[in-house]
Protein backbone atom coordinates (compact mmCIF):
# COMPACT_ATOMS: atom_id res chain seq x y z
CA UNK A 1 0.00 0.00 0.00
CA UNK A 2 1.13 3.50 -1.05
CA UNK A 3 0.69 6.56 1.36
CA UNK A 4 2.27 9.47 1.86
CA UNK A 5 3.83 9.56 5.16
CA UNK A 6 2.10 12.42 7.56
CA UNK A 7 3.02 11.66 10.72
CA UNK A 8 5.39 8.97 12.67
CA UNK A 9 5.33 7.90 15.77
CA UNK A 10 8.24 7.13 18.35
CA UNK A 11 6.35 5.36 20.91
CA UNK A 12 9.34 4.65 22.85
CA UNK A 13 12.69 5.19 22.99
CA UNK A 14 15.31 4.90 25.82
CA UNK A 15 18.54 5.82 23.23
CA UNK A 16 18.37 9.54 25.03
CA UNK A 17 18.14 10.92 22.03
CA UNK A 18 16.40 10.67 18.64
CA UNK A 19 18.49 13.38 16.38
CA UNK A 20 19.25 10.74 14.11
CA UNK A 21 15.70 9.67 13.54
CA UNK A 22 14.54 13.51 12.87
CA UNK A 23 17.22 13.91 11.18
CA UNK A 24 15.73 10.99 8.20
CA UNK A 25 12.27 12.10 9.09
CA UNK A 26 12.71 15.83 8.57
CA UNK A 27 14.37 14.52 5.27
CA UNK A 28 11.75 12.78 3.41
CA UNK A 29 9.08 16.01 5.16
CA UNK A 30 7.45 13.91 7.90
CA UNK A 31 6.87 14.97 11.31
CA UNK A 32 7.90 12.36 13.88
CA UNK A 33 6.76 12.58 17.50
CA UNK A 34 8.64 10.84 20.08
CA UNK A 35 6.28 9.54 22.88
CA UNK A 36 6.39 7.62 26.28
CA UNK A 37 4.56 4.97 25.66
CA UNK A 38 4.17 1.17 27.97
CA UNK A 39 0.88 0.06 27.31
CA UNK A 40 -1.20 -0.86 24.99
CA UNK A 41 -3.76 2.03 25.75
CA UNK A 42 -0.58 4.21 25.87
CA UNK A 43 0.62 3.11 22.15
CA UNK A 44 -3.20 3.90 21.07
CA UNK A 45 -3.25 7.17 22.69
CA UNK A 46 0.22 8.48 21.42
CA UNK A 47 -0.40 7.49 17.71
CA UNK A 48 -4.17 8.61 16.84
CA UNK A 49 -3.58 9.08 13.09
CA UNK A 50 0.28 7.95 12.50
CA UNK A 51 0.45 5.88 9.38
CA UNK A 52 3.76 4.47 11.09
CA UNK A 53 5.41 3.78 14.59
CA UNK A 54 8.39 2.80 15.68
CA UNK A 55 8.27 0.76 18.50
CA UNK A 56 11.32 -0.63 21.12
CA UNK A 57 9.32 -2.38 24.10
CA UNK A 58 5.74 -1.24 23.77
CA UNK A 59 3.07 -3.63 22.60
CA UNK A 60 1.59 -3.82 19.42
CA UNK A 61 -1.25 -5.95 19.74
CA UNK A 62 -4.66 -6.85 17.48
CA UNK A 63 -6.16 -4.35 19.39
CA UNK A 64 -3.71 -1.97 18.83
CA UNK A 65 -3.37 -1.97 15.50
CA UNK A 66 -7.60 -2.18 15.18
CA UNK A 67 -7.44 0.92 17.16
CA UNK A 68 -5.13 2.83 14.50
CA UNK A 69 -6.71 2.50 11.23
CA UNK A 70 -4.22 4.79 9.49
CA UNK A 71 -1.40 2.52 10.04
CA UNK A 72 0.65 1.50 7.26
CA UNK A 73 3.87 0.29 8.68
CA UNK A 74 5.36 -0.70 12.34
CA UNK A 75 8.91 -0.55 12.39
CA UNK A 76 11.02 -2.07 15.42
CA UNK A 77 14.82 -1.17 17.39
CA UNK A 78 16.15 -4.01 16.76
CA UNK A 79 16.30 -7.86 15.41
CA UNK A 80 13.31 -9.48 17.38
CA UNK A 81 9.69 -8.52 17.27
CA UNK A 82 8.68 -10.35 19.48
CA UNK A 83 6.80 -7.40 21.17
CA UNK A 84 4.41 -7.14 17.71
CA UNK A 85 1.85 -9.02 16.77
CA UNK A 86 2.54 -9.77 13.58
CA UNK A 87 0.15 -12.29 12.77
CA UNK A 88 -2.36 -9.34 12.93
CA UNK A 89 -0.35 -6.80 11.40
CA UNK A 90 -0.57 -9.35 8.20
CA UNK A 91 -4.25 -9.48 8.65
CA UNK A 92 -4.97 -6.11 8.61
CA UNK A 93 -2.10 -5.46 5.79
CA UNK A 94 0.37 -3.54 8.11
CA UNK A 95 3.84 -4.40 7.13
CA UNK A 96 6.13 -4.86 10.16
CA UNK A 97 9.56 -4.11 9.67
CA UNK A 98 13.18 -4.71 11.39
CA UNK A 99 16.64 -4.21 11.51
CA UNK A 100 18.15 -8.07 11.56
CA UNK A 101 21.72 -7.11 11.01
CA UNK A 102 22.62 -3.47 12.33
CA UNK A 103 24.28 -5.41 15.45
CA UNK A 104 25.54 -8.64 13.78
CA UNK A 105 29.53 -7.96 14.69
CA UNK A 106 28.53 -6.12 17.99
CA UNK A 107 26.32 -9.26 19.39
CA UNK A 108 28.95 -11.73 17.77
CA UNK A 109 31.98 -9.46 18.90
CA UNK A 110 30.53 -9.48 22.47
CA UNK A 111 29.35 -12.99 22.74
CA UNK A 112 33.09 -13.73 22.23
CA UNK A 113 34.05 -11.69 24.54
CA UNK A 114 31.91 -13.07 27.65
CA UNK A 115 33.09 -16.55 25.96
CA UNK A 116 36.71 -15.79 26.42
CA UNK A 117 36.03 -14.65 29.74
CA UNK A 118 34.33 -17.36 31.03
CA UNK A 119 36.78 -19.79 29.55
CA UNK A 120 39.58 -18.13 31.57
CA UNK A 121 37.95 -17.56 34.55
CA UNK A 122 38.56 -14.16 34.66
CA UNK A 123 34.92 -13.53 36.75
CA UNK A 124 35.95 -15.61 39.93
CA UNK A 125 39.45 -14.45 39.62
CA UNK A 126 38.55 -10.74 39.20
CA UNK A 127 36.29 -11.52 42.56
CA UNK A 128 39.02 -13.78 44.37
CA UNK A 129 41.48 -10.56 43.72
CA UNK A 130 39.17 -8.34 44.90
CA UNK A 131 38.64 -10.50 48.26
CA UNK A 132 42.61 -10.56 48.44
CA UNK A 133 42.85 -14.25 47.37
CA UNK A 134 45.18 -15.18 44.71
CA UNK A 135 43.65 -19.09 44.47
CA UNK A 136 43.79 -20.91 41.05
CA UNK A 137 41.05 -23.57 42.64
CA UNK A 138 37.92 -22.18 41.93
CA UNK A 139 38.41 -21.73 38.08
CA UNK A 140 40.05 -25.36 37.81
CA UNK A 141 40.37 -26.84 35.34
CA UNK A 142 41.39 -24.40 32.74
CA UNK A 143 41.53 -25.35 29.31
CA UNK A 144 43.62 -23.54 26.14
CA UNK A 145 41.13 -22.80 23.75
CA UNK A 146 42.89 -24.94 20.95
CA UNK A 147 41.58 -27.69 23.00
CA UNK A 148 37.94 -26.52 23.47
CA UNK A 149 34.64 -26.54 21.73
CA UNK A 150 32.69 -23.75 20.85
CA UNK A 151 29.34 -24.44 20.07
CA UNK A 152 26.56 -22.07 18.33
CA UNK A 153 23.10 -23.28 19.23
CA UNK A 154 21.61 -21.17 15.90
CA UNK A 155 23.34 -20.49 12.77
CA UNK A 156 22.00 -16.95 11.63
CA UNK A 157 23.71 -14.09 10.87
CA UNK A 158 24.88 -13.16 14.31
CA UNK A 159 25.44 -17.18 15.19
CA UNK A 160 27.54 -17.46 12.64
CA UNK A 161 29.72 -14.41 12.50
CA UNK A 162 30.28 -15.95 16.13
CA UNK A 163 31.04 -19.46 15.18
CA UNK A 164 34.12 -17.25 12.52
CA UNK A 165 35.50 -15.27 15.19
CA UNK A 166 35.95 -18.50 17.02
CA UNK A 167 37.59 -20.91 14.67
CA UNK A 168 39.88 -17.60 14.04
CA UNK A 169 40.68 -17.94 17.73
CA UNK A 170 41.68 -21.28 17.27
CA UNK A 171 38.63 -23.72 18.72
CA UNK A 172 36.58 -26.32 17.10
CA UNK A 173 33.90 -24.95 16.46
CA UNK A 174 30.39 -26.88 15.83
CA UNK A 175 26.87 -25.68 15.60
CA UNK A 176 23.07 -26.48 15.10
CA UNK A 177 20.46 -25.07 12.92
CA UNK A 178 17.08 -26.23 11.51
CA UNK A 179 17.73 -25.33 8.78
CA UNK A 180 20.81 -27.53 8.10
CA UNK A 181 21.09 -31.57 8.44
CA UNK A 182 23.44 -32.85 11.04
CA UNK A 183 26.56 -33.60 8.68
CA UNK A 184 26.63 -30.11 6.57
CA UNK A 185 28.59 -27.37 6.45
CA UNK A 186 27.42 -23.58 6.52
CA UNK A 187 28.59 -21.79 3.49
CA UNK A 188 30.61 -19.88 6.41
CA UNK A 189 31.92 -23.30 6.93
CA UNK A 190 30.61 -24.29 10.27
CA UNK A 191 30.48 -28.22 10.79
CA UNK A 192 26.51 -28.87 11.66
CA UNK A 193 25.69 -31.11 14.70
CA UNK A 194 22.41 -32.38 15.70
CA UNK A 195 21.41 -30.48 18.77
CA UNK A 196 22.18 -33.37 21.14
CA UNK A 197 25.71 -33.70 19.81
CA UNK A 198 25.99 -29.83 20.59
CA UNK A 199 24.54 -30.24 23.79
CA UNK A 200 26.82 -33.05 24.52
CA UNK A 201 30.54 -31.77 22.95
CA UNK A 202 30.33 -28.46 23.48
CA UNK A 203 32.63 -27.15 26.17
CA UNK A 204 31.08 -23.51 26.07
CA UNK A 205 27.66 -23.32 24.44
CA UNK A 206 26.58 -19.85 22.99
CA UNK A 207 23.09 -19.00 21.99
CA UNK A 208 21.47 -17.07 18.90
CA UNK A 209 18.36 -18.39 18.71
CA UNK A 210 15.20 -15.98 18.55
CA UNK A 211 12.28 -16.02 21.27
CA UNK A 212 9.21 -18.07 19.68
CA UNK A 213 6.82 -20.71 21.36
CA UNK A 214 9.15 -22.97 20.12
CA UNK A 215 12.28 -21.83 21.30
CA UNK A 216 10.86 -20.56 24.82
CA UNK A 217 13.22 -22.29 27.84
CA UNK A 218 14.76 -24.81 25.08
CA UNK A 219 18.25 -24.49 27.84
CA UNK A 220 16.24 -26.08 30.71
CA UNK A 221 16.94 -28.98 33.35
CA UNK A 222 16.79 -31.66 30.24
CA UNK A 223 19.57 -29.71 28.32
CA UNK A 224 21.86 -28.88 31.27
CA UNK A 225 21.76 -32.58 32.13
CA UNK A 226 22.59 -33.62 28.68
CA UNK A 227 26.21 -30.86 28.70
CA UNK A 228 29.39 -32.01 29.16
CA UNK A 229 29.87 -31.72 32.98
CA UNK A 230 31.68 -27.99 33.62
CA UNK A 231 30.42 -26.47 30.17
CA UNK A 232 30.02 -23.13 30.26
CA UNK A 233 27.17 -21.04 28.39
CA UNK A 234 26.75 -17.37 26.98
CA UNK A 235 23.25 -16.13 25.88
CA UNK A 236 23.27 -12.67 23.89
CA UNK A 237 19.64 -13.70 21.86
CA UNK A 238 16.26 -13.91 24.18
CA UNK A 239 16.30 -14.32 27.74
CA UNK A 240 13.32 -16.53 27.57
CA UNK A 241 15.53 -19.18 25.89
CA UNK A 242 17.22 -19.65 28.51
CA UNK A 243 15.33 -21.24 31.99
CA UNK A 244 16.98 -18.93 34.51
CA UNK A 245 15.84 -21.02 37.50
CA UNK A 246 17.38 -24.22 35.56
CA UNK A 247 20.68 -22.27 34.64
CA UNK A 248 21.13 -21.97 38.69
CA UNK A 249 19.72 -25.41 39.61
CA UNK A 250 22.58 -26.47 37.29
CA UNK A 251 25.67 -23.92 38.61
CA UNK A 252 24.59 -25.24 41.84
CA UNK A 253 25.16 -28.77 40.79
CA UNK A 254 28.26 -27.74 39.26
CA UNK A 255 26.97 -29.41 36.14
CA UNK A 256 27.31 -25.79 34.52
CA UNK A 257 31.01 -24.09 35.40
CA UNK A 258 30.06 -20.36 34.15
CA UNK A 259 27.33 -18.50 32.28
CA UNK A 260 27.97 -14.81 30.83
CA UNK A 261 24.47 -13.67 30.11
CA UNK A 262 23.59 -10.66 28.06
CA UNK A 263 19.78 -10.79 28.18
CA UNK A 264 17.74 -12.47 31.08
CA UNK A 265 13.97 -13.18 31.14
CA UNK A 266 13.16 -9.95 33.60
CA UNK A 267 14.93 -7.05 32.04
CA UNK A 268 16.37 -5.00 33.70
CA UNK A 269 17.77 -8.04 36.14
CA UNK A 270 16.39 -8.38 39.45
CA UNK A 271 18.63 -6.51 42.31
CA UNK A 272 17.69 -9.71 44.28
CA UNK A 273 18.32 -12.37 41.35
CA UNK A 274 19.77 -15.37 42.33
CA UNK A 275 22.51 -15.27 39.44
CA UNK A 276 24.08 -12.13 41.23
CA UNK A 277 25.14 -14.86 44.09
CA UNK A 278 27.63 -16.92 42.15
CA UNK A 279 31.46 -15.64 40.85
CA UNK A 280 31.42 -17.94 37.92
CA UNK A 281 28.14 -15.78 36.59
CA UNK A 282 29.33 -12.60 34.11
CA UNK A 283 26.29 -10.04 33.50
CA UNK A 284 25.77 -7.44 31.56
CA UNK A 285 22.85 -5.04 30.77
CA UNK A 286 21.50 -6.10 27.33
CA UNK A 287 24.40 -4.24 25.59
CA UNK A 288 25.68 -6.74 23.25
CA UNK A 289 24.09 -4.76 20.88
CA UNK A 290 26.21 -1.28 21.34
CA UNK A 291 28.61 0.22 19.34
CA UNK A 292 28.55 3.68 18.24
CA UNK A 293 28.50 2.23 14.47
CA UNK A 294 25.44 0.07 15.77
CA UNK A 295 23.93 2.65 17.50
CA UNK A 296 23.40 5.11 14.64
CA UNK A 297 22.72 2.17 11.99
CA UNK A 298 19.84 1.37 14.31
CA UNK A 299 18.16 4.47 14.36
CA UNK A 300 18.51 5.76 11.09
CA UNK A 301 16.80 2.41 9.31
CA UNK A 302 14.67 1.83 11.74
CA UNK A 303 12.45 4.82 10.48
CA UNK A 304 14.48 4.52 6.83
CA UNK A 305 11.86 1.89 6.39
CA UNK A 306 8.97 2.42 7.80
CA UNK A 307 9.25 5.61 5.87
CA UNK A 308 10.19 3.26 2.80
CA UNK A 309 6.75 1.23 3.09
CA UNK A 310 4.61 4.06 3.48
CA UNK A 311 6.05 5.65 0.35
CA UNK A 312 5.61 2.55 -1.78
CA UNK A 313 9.17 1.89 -2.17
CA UNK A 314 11.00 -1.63 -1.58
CA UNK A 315 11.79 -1.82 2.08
CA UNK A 316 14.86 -4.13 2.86
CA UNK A 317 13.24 -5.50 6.10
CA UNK A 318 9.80 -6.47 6.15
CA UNK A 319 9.03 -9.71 8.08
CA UNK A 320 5.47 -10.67 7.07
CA UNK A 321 5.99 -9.40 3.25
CA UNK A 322 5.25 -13.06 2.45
CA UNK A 323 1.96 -12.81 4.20
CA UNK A 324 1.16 -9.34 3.01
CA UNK A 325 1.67 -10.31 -0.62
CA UNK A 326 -0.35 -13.10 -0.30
CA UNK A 327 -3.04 -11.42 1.17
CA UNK A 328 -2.85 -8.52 -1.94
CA UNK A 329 -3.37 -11.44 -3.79
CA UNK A 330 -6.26 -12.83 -2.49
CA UNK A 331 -7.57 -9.28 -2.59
CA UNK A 332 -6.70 -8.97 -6.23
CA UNK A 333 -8.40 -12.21 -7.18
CA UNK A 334 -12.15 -11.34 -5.56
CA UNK A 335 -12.11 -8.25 -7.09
């Protein structure tokens, strides 16, 4: 659908600053509003008469988008949408639209990073140090990474720019998609596993997996028991994927030696969270994403295509443009 963008909506934002998107908006003519938006009646309220939002955590439900009949387009911050219901948005011919790969060496770059970390230790040495303890024994044993395996639970863009960082480093590196047999190789050349080969060879597991029914607590009790004993993990995707209360049934076991967690299934994490008790957990604050390159990629596309849809031109990053075309189909043929 064609329509002159009018008016786009911010409906939240916590970047501090939106220059960058008024700086495309004012561009192409179109005012944008930012707005502080958490609920659903707060997204409705906020965009009366938008043809386009951009959203980061607020929900855009069925009754959202029936709500805002002007709506063309629903753009997102970042990869997931996971807060959109895009089901709906196909329904009602509303093209929803991402940014998958603004943050693929950032996410990659930093899920290396906690990796590293983990696999040297350096959080319950950086604590012992700090307690005045110079002890080896809580990080034993220590393995060079020439003799590890780095496994990527999810080869996408992000998994594997990982899974190439870490064969550069020196490890074996294996990994497990759907969409490849057990046996293949990614055209990055990743050797493909079935999931309970990952599971059971990998001596730090890292996960890139999106948050959908199906993927919801996939790393619970059944995976943790089926790791090599002392694996460690790193999770820059979804926090759902990961069962929290399973990760810490299974550092308390000592079936899992370290996690470095990015993301966590209550964002922000819990003052009183149970992973804050143990020096073998690394946490950070959902910033796997950051880079100043990142940052200003993000912004600017994120409303470079909404703006894109409603002016009838291609836009690079629409998720349901399967279902939309389909359904301009079906229109087309009852007319």
């Amino acid at each position: 659908m064609q329509q002159q963008a009018r008016r786009v909506v911010i409906t939240d934002c916590d970047h501090g600053s939106v220059d960058i998107e008024r700086a495309v908006a004012e561009q192409a003519g179109v005012e944008l509003v930012l707005a502080t938006c958490v609920t659903e009646a707060d997204v409705i309220a906020a965009a009366q008469g938008a043809v386009a939002i951009v959203t980061q955590y607020a929900p855009v439900t069925a009754a959202v988008l029936d709500a805002l009949p002007d709506l063309v387009a629903v753009g997102r911050y970042g990869v997931g949408v996971d807060t959109v219901d895009v089901d709906a948005a196909s329904e009602r011919g509303v093209a929803v639209c991402n940014v998958p790969d603004y943050g693929t060496e950032d996410v990659s770059d930093h899920a290396i990073a906690l990796a590293l970390a983990l696999l040297r230790g350096l959080p319950a040495l950086d604590k012992g140090v700090r307690r005045g303890s110079a002890a080896l024994d809580p990080v034993r044993p220590l393995h060079r990474f020439s003799a590890s395996t780095f496994g990527v639970y999810g080869l996408g863009l992000i998994g594997e720019a990982a899974a190439r960082k870490a064969r550069g480093l020196g490890f074996r590196v294996i990994g497990t998609d759907p969409r490849y047999a057990p046996g293949a190789t990614t055209p990055d050349g990743t050797a493909v596993v079935s999931p309970e080969t990952l599971l059971a060879e990998a001596d730090l597991l890292s996960l890139h997996l999106p948050l959908m029914p199906q993927t919801r607590h996939l790393i619970s009790d059944d995976a943790f028991a089926r790791m090599k004993p002392g694996a460690k993990i790193v999770n820059t995707c979804r926090g759902g994927v990961l069962d929290t209360a399973a990760l810490l049934r299974a550092i308390e076991r000592g079936t899992v030696g370290g996690a470095g967690l990015d993301v966590f299934e209550e964002e922000p994490l819990p003052v009183t969270s149970g992973l804050l008790d143990h020096d073998q957990v690394l946490l950070t604050p959902h910033a796997a994403w950051y880079s100043e390159e990142s940052f200003a990629e993000l912004k600017r596309r994120a409303v470079a295509n909404v703006l894109d849809v409603c002016g009838g031109r291609a836009a690079a990053n629409v998720v349901n443009a399967a279902a939309l075309a389909q359904r301009a189909e079906g229109s087309a043929a009852n007319v």
